[in-house]
C-alpha atoms as a PDB file:
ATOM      1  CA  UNK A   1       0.000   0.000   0.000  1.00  0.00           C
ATOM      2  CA  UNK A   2       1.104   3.492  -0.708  1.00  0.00           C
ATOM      3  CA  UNK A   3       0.509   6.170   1.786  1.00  0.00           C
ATOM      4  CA  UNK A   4      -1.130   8.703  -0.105  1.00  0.00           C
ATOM      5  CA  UNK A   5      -1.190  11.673   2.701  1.00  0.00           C
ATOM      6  CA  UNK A   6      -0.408  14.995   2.284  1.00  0.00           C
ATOM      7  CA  UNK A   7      -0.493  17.254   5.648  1.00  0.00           C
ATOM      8  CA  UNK A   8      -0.352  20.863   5.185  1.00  0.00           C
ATOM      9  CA  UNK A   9      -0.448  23.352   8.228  1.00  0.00           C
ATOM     10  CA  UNK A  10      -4.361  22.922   9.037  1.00  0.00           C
ATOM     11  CA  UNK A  11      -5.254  21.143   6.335  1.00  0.00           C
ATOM     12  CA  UNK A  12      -5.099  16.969   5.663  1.00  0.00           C
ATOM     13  CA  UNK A  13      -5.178  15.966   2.037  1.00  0.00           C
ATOM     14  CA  UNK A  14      -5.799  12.217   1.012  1.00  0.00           C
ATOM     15  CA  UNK A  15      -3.798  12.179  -1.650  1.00  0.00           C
ATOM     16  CA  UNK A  16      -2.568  15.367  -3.490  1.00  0.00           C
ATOM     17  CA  UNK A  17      -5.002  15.842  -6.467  1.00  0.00           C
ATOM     18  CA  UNK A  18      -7.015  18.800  -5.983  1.00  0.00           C
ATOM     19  CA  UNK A  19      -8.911  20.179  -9.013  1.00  0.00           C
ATOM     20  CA  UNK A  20      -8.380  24.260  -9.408  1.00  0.00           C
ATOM     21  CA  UNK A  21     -11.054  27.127  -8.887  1.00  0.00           C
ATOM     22  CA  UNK A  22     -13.082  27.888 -12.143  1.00  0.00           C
ATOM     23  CA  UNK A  23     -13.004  24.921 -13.952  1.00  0.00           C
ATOM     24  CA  UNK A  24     -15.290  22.370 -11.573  1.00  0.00           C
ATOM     25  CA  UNK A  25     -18.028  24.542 -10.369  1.00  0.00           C
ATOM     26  CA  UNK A  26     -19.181  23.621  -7.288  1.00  0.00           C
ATOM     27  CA  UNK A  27     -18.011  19.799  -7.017  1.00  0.00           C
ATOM     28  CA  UNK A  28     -21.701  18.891  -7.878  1.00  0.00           C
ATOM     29  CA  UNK A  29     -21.517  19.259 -11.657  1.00  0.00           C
ATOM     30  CA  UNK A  30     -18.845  16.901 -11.790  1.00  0.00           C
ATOM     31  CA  UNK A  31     -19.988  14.116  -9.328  1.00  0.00           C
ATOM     32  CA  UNK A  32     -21.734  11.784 -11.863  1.00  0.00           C
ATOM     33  CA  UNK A  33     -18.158  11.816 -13.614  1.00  0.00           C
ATOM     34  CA  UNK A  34     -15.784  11.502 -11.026  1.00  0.00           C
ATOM     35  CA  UNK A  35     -15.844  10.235  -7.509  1.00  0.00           C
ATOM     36  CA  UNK A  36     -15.361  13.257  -4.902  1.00  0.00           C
ATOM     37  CA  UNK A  37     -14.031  10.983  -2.059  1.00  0.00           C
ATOM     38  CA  UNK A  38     -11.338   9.639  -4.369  1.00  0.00           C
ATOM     39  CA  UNK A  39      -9.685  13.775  -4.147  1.00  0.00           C
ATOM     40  CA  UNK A  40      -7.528  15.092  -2.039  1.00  0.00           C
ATOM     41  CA  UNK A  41      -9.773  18.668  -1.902  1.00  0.00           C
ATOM     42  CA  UNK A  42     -11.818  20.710  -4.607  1.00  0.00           C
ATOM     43  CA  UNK A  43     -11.534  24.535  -5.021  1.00  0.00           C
ATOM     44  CA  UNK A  44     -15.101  25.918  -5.672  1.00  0.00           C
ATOM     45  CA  UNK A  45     -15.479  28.497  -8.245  1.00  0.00           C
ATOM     46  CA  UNK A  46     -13.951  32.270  -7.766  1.00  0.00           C
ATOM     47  CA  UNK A  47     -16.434  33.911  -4.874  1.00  0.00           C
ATOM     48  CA  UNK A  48     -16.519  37.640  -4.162  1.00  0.00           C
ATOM     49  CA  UNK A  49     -18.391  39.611  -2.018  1.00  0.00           C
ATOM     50  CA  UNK A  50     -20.625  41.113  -4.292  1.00  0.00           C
ATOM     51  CA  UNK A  51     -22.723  39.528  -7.109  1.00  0.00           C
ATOM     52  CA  UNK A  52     -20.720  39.801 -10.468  1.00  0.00           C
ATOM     53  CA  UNK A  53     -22.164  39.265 -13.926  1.00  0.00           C
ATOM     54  CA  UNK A  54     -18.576  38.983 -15.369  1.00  0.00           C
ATOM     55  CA  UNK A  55     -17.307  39.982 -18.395  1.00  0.00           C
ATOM     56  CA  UNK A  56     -19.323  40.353 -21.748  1.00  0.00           C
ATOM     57  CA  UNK A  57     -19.633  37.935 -24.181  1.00  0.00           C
ATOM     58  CA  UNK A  58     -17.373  36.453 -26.156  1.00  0.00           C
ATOM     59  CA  UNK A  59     -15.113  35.635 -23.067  1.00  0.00           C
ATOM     60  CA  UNK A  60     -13.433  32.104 -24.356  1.00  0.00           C
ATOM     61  CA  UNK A  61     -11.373  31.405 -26.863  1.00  0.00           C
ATOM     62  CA  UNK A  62      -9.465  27.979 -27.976  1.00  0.00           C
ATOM     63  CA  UNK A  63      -6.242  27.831 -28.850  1.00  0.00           C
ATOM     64  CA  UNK A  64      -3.262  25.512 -29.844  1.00  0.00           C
ATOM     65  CA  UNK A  65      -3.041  23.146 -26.765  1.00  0.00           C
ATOM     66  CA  UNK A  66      -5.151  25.296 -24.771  1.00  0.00           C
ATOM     67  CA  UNK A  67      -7.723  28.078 -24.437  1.00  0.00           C
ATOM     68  CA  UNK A  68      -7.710  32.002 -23.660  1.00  0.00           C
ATOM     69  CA  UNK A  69     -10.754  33.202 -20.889  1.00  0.00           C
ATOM     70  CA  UNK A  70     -12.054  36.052 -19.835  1.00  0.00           C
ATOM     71  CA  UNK A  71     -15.128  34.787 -17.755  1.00  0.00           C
ATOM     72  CA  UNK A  72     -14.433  37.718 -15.239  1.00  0.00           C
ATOM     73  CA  UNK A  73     -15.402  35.686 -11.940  1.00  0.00           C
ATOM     74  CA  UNK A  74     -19.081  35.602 -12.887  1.00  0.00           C
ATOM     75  CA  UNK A  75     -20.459  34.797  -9.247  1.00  0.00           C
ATOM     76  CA  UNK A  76     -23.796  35.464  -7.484  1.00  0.00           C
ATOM     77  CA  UNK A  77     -21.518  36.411  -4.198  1.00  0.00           C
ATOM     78  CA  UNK A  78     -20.313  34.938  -1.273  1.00  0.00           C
ATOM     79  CA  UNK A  79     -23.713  35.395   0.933  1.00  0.00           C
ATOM     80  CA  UNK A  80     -25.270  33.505  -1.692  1.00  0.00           C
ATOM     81  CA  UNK A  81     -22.568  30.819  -1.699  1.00  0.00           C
ATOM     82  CA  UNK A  82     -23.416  30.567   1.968  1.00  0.00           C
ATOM     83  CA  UNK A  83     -26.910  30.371   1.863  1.00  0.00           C
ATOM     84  CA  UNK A  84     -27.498  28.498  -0.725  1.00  0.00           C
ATOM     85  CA  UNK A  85     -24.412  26.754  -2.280  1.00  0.00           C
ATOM     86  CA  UNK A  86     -23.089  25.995   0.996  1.00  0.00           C
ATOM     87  CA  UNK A  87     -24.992  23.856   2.424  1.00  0.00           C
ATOM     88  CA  UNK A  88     -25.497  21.593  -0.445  1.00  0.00           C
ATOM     89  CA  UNK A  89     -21.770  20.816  -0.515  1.00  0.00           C
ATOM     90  CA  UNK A  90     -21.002  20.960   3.001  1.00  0.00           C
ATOM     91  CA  UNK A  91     -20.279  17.211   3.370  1.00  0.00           C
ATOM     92  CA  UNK A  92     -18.856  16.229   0.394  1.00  0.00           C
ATOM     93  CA  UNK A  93     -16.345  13.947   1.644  1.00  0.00           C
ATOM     94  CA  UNK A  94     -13.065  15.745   0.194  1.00  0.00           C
ATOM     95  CA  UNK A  95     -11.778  19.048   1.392  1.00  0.00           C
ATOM     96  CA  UNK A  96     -13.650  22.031   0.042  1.00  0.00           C
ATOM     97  CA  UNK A  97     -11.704  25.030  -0.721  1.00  0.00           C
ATOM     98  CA  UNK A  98     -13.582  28.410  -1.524  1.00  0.00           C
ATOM     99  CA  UNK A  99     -11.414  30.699  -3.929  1.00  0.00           C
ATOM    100  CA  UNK A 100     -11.843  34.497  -2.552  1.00  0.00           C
ATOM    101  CA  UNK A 101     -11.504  37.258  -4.419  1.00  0.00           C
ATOM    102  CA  UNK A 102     -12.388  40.932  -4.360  1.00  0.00           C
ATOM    103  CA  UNK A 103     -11.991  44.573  -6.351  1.00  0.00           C
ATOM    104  CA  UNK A 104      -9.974  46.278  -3.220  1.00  0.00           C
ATOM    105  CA  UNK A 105      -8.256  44.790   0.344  1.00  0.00           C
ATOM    106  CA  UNK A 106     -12.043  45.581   2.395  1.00  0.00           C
ATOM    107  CA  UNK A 107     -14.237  42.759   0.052  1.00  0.00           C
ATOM    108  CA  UNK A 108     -11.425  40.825   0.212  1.00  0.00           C
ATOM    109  CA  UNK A 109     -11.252  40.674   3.973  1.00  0.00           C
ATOM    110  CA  UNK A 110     -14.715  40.945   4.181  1.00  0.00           C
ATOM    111  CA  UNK A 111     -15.715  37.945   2.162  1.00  0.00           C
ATOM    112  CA  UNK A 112     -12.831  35.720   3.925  1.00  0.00           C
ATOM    113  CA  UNK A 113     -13.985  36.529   7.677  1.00  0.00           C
ATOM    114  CA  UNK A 114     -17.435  35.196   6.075  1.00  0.00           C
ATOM    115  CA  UNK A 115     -16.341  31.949   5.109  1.00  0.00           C
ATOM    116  CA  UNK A 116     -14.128  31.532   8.304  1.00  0.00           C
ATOM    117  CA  UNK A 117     -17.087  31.025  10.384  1.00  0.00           C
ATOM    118  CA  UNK A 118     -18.266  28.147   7.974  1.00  0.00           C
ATOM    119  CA  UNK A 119     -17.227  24.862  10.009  1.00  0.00           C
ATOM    120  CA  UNK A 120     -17.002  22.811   6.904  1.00  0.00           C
ATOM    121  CA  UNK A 121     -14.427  24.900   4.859  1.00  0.00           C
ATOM    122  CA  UNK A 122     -10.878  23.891   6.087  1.00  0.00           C
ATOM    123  CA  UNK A 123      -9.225  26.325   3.692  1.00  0.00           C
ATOM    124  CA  UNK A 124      -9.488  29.132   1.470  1.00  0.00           C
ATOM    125  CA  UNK A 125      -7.564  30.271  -1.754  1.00  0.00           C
ATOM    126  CA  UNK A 126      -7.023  33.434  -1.846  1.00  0.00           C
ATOM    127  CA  UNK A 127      -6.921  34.787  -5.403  1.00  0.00           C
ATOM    128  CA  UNK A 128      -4.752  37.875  -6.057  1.00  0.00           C
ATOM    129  CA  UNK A 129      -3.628  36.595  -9.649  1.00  0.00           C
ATOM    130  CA  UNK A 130      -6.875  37.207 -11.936  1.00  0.00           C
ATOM    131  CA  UNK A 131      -6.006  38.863 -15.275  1.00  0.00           C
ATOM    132  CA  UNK A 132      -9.587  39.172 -16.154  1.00  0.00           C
ATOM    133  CA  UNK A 133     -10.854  41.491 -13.990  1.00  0.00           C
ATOM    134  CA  UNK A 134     -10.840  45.406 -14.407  1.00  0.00           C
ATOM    135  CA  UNK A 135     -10.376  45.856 -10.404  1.00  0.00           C
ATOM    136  CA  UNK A 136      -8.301  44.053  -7.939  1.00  0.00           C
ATOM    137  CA  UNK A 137      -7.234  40.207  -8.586  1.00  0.00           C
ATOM    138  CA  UNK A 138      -3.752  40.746 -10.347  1.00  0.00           C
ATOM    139  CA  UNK A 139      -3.393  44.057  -9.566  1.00  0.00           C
ATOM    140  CA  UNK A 140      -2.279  42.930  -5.684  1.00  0.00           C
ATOM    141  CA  UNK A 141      -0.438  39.854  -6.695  1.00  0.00           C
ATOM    142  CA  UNK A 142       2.236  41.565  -9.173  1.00  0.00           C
ATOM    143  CA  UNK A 143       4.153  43.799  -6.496  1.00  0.00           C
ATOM    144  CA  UNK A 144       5.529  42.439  -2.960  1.00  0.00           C
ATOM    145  CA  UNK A 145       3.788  45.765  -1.275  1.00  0.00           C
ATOM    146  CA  UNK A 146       0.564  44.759  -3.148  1.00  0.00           C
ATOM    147  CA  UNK A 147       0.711  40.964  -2.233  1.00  0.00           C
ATOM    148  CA  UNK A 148       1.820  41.909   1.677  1.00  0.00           C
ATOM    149  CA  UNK A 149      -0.880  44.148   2.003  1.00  0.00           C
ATOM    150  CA  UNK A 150      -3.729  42.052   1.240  1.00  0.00           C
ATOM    151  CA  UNK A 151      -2.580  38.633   2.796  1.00  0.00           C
ATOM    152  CA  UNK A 152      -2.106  40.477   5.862  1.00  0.00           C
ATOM    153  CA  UNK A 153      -5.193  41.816   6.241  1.00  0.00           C
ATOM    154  CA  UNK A 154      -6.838  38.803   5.239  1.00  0.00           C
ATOM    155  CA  UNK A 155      -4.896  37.051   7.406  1.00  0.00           C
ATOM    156  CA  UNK A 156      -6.185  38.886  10.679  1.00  0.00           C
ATOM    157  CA  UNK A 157      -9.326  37.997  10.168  1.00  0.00           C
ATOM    158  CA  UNK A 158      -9.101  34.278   8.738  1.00  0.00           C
ATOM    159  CA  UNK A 159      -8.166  31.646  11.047  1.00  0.00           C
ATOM    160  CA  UNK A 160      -7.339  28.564   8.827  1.00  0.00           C
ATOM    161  CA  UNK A 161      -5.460  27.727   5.953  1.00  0.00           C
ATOM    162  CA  UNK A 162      -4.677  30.716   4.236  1.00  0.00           C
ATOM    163  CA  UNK A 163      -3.298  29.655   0.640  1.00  0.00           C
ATOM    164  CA  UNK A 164      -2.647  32.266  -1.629  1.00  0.00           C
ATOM    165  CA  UNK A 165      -2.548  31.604  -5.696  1.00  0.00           C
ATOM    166  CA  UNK A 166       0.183  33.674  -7.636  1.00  0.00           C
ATOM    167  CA  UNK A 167       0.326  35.284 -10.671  1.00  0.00           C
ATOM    168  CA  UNK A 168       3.056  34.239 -13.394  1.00  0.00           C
ATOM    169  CA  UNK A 169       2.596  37.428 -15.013  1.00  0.00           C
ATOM    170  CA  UNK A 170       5.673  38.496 -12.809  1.00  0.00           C
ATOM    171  CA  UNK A 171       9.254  39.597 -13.265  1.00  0.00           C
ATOM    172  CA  UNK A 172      10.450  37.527 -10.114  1.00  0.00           C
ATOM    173  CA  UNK A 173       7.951  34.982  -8.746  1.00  0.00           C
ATOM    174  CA  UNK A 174       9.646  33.647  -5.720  1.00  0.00           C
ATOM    175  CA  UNK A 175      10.147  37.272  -4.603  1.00  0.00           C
ATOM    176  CA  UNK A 176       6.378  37.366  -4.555  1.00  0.00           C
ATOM    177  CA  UNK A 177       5.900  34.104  -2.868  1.00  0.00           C
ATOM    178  CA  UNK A 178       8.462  35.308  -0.251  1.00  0.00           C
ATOM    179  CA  UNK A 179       6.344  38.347   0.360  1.00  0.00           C
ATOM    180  CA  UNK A 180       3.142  36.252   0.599  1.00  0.00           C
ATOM    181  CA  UNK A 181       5.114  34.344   3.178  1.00  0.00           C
ATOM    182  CA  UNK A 182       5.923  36.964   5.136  1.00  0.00           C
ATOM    183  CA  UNK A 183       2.842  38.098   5.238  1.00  0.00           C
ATOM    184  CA  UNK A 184       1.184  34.944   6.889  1.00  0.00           C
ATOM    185  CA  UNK A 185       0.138  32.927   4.176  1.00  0.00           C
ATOM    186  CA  UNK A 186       0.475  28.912   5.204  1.00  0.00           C
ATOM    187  CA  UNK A 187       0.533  27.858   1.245  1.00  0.00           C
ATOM    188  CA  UNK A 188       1.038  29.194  -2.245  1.00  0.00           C
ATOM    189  CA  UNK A 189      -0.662  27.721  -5.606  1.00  0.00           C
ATOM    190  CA  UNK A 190       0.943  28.625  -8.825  1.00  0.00           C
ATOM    191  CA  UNK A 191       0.368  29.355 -11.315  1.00  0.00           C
ATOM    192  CA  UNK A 192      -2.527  31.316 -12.424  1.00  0.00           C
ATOM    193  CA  UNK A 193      -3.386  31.793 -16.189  1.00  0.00           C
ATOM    194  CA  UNK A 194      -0.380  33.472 -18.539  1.00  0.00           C
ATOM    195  CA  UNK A 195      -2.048  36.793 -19.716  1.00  0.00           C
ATOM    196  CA  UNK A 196      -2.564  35.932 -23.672  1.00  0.00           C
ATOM    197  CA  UNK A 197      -4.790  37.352 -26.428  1.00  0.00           C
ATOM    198  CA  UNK A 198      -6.129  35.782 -30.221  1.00  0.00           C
ATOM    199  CA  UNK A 199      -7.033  37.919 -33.244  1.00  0.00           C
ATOM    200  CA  UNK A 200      -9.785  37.179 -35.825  1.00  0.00           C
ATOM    201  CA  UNK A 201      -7.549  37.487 -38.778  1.00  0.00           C
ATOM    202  CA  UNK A 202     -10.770  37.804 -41.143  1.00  0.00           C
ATOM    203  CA  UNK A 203     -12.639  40.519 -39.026  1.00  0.00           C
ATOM    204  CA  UNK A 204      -9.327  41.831 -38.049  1.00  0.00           C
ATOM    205  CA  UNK A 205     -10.706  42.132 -34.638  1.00  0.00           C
ATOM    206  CA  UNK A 206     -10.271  40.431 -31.158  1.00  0.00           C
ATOM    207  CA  UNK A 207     -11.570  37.085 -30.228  1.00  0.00           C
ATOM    208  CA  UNK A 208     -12.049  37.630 -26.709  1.00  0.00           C
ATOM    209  CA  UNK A 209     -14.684  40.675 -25.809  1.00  0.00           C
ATOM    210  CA  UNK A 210     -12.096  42.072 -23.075  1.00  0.00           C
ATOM    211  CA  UNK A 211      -9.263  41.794 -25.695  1.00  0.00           C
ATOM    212  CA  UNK A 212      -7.095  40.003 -23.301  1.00  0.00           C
ATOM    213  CA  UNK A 213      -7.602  36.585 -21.144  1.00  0.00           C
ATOM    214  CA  UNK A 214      -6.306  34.401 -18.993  1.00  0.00           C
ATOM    215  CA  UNK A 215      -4.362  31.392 -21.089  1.00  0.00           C
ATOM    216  CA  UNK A 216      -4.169  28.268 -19.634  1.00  0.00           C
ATOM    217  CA  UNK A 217      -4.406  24.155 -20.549  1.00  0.00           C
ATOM    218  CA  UNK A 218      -1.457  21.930 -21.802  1.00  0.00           C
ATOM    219  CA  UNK A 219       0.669  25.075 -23.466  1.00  0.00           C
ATOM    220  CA  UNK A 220       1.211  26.683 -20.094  1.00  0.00           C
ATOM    221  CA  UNK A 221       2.855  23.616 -18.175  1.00  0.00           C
ATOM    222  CA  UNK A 222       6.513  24.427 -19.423  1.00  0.00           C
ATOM    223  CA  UNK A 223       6.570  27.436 -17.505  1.00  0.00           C
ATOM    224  CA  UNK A 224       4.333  26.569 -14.444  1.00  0.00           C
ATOM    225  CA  UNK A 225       6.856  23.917 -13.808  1.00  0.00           C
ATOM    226  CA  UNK A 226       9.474  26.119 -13.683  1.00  0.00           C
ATOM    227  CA  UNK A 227       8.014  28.374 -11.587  1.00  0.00           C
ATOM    228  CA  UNK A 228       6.822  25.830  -9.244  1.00  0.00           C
ATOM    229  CA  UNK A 229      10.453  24.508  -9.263  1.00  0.00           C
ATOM    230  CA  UNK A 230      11.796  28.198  -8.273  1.00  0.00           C
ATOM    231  CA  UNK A 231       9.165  29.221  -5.585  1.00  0.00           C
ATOM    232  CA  UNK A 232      10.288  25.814  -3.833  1.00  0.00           C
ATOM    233  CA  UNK A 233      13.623  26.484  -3.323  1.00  0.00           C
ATOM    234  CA  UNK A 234      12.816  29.870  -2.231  1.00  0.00           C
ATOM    235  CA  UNK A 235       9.812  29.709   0.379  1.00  0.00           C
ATOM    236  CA  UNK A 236       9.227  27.268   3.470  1.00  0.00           C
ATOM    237  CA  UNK A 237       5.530  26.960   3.101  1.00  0.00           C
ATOM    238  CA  UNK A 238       4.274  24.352   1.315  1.00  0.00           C
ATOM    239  CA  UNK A 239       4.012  25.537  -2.631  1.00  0.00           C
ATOM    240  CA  UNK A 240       1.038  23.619  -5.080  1.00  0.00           C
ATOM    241  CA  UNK A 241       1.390  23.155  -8.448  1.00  0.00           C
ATOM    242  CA  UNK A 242      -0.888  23.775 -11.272  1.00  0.00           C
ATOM    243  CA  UNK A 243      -0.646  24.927 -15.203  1.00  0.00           C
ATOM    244  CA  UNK A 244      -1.468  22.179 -17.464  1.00  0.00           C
ATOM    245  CA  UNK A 245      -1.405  19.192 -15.905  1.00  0.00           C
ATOM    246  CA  UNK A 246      -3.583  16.587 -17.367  1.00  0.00           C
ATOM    247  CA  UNK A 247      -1.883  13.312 -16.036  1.00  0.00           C
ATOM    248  CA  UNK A 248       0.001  11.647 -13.821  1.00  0.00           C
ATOM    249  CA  UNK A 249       3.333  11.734 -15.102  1.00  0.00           C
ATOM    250  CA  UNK A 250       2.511  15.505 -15.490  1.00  0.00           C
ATOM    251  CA  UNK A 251       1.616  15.455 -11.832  1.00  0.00           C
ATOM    252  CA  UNK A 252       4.307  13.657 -10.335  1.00  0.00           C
ATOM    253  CA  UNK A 253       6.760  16.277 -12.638  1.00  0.00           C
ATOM    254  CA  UNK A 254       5.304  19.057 -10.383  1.00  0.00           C
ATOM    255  CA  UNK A 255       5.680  16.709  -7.038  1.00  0.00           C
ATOM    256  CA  UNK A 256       9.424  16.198  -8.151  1.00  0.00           C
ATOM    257  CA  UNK A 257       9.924  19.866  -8.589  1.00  0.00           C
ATOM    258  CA  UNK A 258       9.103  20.476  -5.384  1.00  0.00           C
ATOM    259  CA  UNK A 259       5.203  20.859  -5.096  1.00  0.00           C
ATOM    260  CA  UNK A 260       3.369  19.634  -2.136  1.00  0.00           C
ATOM    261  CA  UNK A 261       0.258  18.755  -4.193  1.00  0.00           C
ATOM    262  CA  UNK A 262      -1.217  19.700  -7.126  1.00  0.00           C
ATOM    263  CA  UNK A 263      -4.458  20.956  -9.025  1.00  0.00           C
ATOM    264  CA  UNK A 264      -5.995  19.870 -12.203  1.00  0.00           C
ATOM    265  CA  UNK A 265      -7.410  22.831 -14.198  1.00  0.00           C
ATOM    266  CA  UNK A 266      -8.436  22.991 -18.157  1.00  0.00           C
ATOM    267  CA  UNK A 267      -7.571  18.999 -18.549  1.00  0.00           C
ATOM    268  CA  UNK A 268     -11.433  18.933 -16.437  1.00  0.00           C
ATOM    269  CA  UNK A 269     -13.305  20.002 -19.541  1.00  0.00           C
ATOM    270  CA  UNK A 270     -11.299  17.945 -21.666  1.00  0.00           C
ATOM    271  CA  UNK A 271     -11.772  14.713 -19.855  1.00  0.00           C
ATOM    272  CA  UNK A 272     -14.762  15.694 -16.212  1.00  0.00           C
ATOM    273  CA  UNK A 273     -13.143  12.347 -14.769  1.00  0.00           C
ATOM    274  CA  UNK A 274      -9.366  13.229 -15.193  1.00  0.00           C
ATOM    275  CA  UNK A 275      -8.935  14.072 -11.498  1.00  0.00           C
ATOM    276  CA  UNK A 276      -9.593  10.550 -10.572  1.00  0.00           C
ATOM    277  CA  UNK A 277      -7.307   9.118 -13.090  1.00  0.00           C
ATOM    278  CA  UNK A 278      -4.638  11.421 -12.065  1.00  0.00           C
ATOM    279  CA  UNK A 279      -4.719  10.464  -8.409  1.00  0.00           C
ATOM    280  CA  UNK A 280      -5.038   6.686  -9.198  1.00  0.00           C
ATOM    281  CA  UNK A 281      -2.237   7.064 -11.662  1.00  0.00           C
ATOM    282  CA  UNK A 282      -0.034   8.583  -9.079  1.00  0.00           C
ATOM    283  CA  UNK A 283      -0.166   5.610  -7.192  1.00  0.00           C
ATOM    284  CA  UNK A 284       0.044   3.101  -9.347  1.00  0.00           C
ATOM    285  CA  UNK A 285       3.883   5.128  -9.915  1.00  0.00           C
ATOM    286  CA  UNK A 286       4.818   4.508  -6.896  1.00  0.00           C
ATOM    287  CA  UNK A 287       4.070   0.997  -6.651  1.00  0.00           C
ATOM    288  CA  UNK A 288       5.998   0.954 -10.022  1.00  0.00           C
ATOM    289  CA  UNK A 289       9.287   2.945  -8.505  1.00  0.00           C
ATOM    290  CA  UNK A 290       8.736   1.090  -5.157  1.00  0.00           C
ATOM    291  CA  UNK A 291       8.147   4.347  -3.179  1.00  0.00           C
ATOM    292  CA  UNK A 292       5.883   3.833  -0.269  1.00  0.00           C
ATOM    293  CA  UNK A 293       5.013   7.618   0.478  1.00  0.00           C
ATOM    294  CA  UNK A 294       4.162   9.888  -1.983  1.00  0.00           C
ATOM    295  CA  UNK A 295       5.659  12.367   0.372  1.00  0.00           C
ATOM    296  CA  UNK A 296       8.826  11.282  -1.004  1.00  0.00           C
ATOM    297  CA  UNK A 297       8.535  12.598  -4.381  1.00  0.00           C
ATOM    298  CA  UNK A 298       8.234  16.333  -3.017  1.00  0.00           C
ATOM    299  CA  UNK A 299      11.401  18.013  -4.180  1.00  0.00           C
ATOM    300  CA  UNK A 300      13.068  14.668  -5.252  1.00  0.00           C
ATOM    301  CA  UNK A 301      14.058  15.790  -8.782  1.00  0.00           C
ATOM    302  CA  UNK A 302      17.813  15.005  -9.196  1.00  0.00           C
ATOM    303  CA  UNK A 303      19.853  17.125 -11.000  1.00  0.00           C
ATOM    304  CA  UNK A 304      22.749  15.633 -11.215  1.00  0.00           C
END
C-alpha cells in the first residue's frame, strides 16, 4: 500500500489531487463523472463579495493546446454561496476550498472573515492573480507591497489555511511568494493563467470581448513547472502546483519539482473524470518505482 497523505499546516489531504477554482463549479456538476471521495480537496469556483455578472460575451477562446478566458469571476456572491451553495456541498467527503476574491483589500477581507465562520471549509484560496478582472485580482499579486498588504489583512481575520494563488505574469515569482510568506500565508498555488490574447484574422478584430484573457491548458505547463520549481527552493511553506497538468506523469513532474500537491485545471473540460485518473495514476507510480510515500517525491528531482 502506498501512503497517499499529504499534511499541510491545518489542512489533511488524502492524496494530493485537488482540481483548481473555475473549472469544476461547485463539485456537484462533476460528481456523476468523477468520484469526490477519491480527491484530495476541490476549489469551488472564484467567490466575491458582491454579485458579479462577469465579463461580456465572447469571453473564451481555444487555442493551440489550450484556451484564452475572460469569464471575469461571474459569481452570485459569497452570501449567496453561503446560503445556498453551501450547504449543499457541506459534506462532500473531500476538502472544500472556496477561492476568494475581491476589487480592493475591504471585500477581500470581508468575504474571507465570512467563510471563516463556515465549520465545513478547512481552507481558502485566496486569489490575487486574476487577469480578467478590471479591479483588484492581479493588480495585488504583481508587487511584494501589493501581495503583503492584502494577505495580511486577510490574514487577521481568517483563522485557517490561508493559501494564496500567484500570478506568473511576474518579473520575479519567488520574490512574490516570499512576500506572501511573510505576510502569513500557510501555502502558495501557482500558477494562475499566462495573460494571452487571439485575433480574428478575417474581421481583423479580437476574439475575446475584453481583448485580453487568462491562457491556460497543456501550453502553459513548461513554464508553471518552472516556476513551481523556483518558488520551492525559495519559500518554506508548502508551494502547489498547477498549469497544465492533465496526467500523472505531469503530476508527479510538479511533485518532483518540489510541489506539495497539485491541481488539475483545463484537462477537467477535456476529460470531467481526469482528477480521478490522475490520483489513481499517481499511485500506481509509486508501486511501479517502489516508493511507499508519496511524500517522497516532493522536491526529489535530481539534477545531477
Amino acid at each position: 500500500m502506498v501512503k497517499t497523505e499529504i499534511k499541510l499546516k491545518g489542512l489533511t489531504l488524502k492524496n494530493p489531487v485537488m482540481t483548481a477554482s473555475g473549472t469544476f463549479g461547485y463539485g456537484e456538476e462533476y460528481a456523476d463523472f468523477v468520484d469526490l471521495s477519491e480527491l484530495g480537496g476541490i476549489i469551488v469556483k472564484g467567490t466575491t463579495l458582491h454579485h458579479r455578472e462577469g465579463n461580456p460575451y465572447p469571453r473564451m477562446a481555444e487555442t493551440p493546446m489550450g484556451m484564452l478566458n475572460c469569464v471575469g469571476l461571474q459569481n452570485k456572491g459569497v452570501d449567496y454561496f453561503i446560503e445556498t451553495i453551501y450547504p449543499r456541498i457541506r459534506h462532500f467527503e473531500t476538502n472544500v476550498l472556496v477561492n476568494v476574491s475581491g476589487s480592493n483589500i475591504d471585500d477581500y477581507v470581508t468575504a474571507a472573515a465570512k467563510i471563516d465562520a463556515l465549520e465545513d471549509i478547512p481552507a481558502i484560496e485566496l486569489n490575487v492573480s486574476c487577469p480578467n478582472v478590471k479591479q483588484g485580482g492581479m493588480a495585488f499579486g504583481v508587487t511584494c507591497s501589493g501581495i503583503e498588504q492584502v494577505v495580511k489583512a486577510v490574514r487577521e481575520v481568517y483563522h485557517k489555511h490561508l493559501m494564496v494563488k500567484l500570478s506568473p505574469n511576474v518579473t520575479n515569482i519567488a520574490e512574490i511568494a516570499l512576500a506572501a510568506e511573510a505576510a502569513g500565508a500557510d501555502s502558495v498555488s501557482l500558477i494562475n493563467t499566462l495573460l494571452g490574447m487571439a485575433i480574428d484574422s478575417e474581421t481583423r478584430k479580437p476574439i475575446l470581448s475584453m481583448v485580453t484573457g487568462g491562457l491556460s491548458g497543456a501550453c502553459v505547463k513548461p513554464v508553471a513547472l518552472r516556476m513551481v520549481w523556483q518558488v520551492a527552493k525559495a519559500v518554506k511553506i508548502p508551494v502547489i502546483g498547477l498549469g497544465g497538468i492533465s496526467s500523472a506523469t505531469d503530476a508527479i513532474e510538479f511533485l518532483l519539482a518540489g510541489a506539495s500537491a497539485i491541481q488539475i485545471g483545463t484537462a477537467n473540460f477535456i476529460d470531467p473524470a481526469i482528477s480521478g485518473k490522475v490520483a489513481k495514476g499517481i499511485v500506481e507510480y509509486c508501486e511501479r518505482q517502489g516508493v511507499k510515500d508519496v511524500n517522497e517525491l516532493i522536491g526529489g528531482l535530481v539534477l545531477s
